[in-house]
C-alpha atoms as a PDB file:
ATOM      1  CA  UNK A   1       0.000   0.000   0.000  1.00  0.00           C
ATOM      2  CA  UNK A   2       1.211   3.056  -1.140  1.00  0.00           C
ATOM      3  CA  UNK A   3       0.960   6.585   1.021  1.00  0.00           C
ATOM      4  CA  UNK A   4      -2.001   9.039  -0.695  1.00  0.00           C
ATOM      5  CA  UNK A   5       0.832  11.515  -2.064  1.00  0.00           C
ATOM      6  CA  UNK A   6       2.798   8.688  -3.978  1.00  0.00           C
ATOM      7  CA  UNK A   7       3.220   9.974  -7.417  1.00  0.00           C
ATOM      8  CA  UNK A   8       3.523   6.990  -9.439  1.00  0.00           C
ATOM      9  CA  UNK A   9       4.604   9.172 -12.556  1.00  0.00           C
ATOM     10  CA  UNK A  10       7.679  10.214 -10.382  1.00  0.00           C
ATOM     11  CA  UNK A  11       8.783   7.161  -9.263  1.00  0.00           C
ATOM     12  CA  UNK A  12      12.543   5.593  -9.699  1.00  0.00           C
ATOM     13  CA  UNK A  13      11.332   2.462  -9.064  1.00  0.00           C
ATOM     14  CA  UNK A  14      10.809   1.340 -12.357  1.00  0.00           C
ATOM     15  CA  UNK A  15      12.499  -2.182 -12.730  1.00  0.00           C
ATOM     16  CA  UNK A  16       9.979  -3.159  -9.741  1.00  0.00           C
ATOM     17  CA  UNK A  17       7.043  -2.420 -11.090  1.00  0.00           C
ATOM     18  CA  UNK A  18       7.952  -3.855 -14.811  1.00  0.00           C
ATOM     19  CA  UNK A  19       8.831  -6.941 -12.997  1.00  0.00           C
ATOM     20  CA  UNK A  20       5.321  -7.885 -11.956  1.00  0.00           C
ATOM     21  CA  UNK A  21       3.611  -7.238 -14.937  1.00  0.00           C
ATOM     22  CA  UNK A  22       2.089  -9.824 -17.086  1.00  0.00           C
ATOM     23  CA  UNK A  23       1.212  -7.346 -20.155  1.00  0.00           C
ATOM     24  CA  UNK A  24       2.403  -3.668 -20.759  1.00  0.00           C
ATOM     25  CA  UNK A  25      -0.492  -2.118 -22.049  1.00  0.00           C
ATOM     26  CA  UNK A  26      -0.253   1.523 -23.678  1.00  0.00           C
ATOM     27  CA  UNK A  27      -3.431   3.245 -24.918  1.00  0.00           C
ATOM     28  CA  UNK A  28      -2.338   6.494 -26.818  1.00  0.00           C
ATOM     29  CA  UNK A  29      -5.068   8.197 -28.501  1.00  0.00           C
ATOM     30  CA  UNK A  30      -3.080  10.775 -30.267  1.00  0.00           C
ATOM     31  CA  UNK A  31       0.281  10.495 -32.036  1.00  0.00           C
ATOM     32  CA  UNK A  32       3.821  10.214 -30.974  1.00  0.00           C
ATOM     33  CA  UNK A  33       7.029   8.371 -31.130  1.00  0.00           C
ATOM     34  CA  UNK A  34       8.158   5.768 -30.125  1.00  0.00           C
ATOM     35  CA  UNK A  35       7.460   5.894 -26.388  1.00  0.00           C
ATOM     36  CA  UNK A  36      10.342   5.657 -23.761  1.00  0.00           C
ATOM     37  CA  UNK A  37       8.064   3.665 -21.598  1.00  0.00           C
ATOM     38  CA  UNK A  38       7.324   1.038 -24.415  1.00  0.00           C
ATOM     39  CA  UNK A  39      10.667   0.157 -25.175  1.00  0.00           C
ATOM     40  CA  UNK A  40      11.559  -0.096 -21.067  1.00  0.00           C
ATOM     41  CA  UNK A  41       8.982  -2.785 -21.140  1.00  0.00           C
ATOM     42  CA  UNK A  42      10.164  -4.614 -23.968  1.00  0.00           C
ATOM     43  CA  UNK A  43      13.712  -4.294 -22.761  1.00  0.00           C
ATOM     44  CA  UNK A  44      12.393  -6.126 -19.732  1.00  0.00           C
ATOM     45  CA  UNK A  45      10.685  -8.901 -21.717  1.00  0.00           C
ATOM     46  CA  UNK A  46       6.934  -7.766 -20.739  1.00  0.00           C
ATOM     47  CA  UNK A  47       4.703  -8.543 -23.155  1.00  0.00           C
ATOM     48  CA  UNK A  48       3.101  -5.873 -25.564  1.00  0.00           C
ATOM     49  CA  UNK A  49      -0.057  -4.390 -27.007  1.00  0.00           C
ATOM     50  CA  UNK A  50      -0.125  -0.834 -28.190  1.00  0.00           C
ATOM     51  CA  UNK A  51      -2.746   1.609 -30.250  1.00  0.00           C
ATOM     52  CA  UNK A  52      -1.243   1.442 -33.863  1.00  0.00           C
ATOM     53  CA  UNK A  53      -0.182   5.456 -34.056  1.00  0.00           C
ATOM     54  CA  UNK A  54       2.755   7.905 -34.773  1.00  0.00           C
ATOM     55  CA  UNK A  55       5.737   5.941 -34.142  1.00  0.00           C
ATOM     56  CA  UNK A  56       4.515   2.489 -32.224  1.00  0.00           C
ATOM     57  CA  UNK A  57       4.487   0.660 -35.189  1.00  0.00           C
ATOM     58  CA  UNK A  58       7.860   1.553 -35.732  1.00  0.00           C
ATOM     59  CA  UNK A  59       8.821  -0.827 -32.865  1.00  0.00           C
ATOM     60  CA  UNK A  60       5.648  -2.908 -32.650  1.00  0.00           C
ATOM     61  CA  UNK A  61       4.906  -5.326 -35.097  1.00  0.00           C
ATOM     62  CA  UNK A  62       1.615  -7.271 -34.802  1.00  0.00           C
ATOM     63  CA  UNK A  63       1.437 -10.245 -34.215  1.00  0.00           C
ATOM     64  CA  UNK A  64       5.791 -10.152 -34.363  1.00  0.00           C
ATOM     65  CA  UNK A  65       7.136  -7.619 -31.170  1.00  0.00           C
ATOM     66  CA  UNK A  66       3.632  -7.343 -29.504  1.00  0.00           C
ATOM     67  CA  UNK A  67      -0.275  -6.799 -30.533  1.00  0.00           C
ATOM     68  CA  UNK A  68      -1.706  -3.401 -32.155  1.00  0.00           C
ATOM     69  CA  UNK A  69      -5.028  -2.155 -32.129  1.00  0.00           C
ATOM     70  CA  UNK A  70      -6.891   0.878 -33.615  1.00  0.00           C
ATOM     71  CA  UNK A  71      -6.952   3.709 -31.083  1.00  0.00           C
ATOM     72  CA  UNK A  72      -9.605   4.996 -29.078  1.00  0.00           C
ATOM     73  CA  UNK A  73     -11.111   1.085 -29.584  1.00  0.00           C
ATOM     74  CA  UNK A  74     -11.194  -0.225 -25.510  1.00  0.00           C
ATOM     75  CA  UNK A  75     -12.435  -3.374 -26.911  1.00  0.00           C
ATOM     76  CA  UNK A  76     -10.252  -4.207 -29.207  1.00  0.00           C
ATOM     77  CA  UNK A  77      -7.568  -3.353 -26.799  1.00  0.00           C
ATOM     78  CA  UNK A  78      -9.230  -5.645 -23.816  1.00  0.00           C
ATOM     79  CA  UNK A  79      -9.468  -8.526 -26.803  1.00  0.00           C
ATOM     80  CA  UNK A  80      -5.502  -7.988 -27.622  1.00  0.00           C
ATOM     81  CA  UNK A  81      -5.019  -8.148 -23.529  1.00  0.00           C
ATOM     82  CA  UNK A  82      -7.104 -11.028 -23.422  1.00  0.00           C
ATOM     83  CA  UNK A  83      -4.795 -12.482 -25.974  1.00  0.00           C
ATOM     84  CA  UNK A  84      -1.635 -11.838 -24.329  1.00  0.00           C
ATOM     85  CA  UNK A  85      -3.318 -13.553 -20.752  1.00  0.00           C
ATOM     86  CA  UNK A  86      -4.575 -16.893 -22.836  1.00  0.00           C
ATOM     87  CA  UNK A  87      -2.003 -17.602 -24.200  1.00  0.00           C
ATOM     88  CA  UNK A  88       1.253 -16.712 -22.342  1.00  0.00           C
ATOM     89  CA  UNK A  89       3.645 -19.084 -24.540  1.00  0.00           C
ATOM     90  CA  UNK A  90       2.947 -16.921 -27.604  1.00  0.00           C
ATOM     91  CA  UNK A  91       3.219 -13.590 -25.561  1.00  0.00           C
ATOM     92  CA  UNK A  92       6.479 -14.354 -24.275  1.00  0.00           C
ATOM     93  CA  UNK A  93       7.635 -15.067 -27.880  1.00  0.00           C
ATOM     94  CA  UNK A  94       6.929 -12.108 -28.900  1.00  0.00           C
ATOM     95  CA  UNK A  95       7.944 -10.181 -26.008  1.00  0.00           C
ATOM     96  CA  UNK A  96      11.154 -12.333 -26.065  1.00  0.00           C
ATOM     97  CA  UNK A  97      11.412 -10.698 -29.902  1.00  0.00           C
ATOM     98  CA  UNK A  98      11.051  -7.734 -28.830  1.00  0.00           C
ATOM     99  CA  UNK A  99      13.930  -7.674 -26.360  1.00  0.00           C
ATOM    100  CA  UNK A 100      15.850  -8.773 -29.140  1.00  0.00           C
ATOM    101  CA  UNK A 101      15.427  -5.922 -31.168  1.00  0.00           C
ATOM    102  CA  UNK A 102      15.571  -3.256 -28.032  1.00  0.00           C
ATOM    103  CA  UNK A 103      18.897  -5.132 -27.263  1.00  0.00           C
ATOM    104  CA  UNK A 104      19.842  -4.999 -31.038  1.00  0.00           C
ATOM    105  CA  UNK A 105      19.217  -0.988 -30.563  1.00  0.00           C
ATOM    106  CA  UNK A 106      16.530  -0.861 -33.853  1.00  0.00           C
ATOM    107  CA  UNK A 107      14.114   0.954 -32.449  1.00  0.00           C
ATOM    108  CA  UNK A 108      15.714   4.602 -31.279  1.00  0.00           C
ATOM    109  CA  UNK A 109      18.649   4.400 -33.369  1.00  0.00           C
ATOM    110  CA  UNK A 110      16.359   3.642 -36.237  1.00  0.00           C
ATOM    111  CA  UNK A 111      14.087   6.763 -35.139  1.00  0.00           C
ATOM    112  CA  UNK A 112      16.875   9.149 -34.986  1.00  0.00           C
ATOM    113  CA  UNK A 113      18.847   7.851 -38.123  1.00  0.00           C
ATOM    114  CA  UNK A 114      15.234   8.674 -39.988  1.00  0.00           C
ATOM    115  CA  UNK A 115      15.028  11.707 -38.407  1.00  0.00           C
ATOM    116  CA  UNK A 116      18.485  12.633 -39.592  1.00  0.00           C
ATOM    117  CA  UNK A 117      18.295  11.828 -43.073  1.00  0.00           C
ATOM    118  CA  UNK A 118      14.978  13.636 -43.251  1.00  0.00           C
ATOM    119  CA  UNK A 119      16.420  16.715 -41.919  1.00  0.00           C
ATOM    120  CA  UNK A 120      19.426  16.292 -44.276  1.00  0.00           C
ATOM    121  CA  UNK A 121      16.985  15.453 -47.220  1.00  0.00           C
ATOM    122  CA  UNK A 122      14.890  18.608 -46.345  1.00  0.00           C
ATOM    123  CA  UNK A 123      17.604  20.526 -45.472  1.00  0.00           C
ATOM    124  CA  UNK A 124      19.831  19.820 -48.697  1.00  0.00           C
ATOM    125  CA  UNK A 125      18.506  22.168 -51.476  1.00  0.00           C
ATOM    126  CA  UNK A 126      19.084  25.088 -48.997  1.00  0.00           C
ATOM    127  CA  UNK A 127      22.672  24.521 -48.600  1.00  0.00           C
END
């Protein structure tokens, strides 16, 4: 049990609270990149299922690194939850996948070295 004022959005203790989760669930509505938070949980081999927008699908791929579903779609998401909790053999295959690739670096370094070309690209006729 945790004191009223805990701030769970400030909290260091990460690795603890990764470790006891069966399925890392993150339901973005609106775009972005590839989320910190989604590739701490794949780093520590928690299953994934993530709305399919901005840059998640950069990192997740159905079915391969984790489940996607459409956003703002709660049952779709609960189905892709109920997935990863029926059949845990599958989930960890992915997830294990997933580590893979976080530990191969593919998912920043990929994001930045496509961020750099298209600033070089864009930025080439002005030069």
């Amino acid at each position: 049990h945790q004191p009223a004022n805990y701030n769970i959005w400030a909290t260091t203790d990460v690795p603890a609270l990764l470790g006891v989760m069966d399925c890392f669930a993150l339901a973005s509505t609106r775009t972005e990149g590839v989320p910190g938070s989604l590739l701490q949980a794949a780093a520590a081999g928690i299953p994934l299922v993530a709305t399919r927008i901005g840059g998640i699908p950069e990192f997740v791929e159905d079915g391969v690194t984790g489940l996607l579903v459409p956003p703002e779609d709660p049952a779709a998401l609960a189905a892709a939850i109920e997935r990863v909790v029926a059949d845990p053999a599958a989930a960890a295959g992915r997830a294990r996948t997933a580590r893979k690739r976080c530990e191969e670096g593919s998912a920043r370094e990929t994001s930045i070295g496509r961020l750099l070309a298209l600033y070089d690209e864009l930025l080439a006729p002005r030069r």
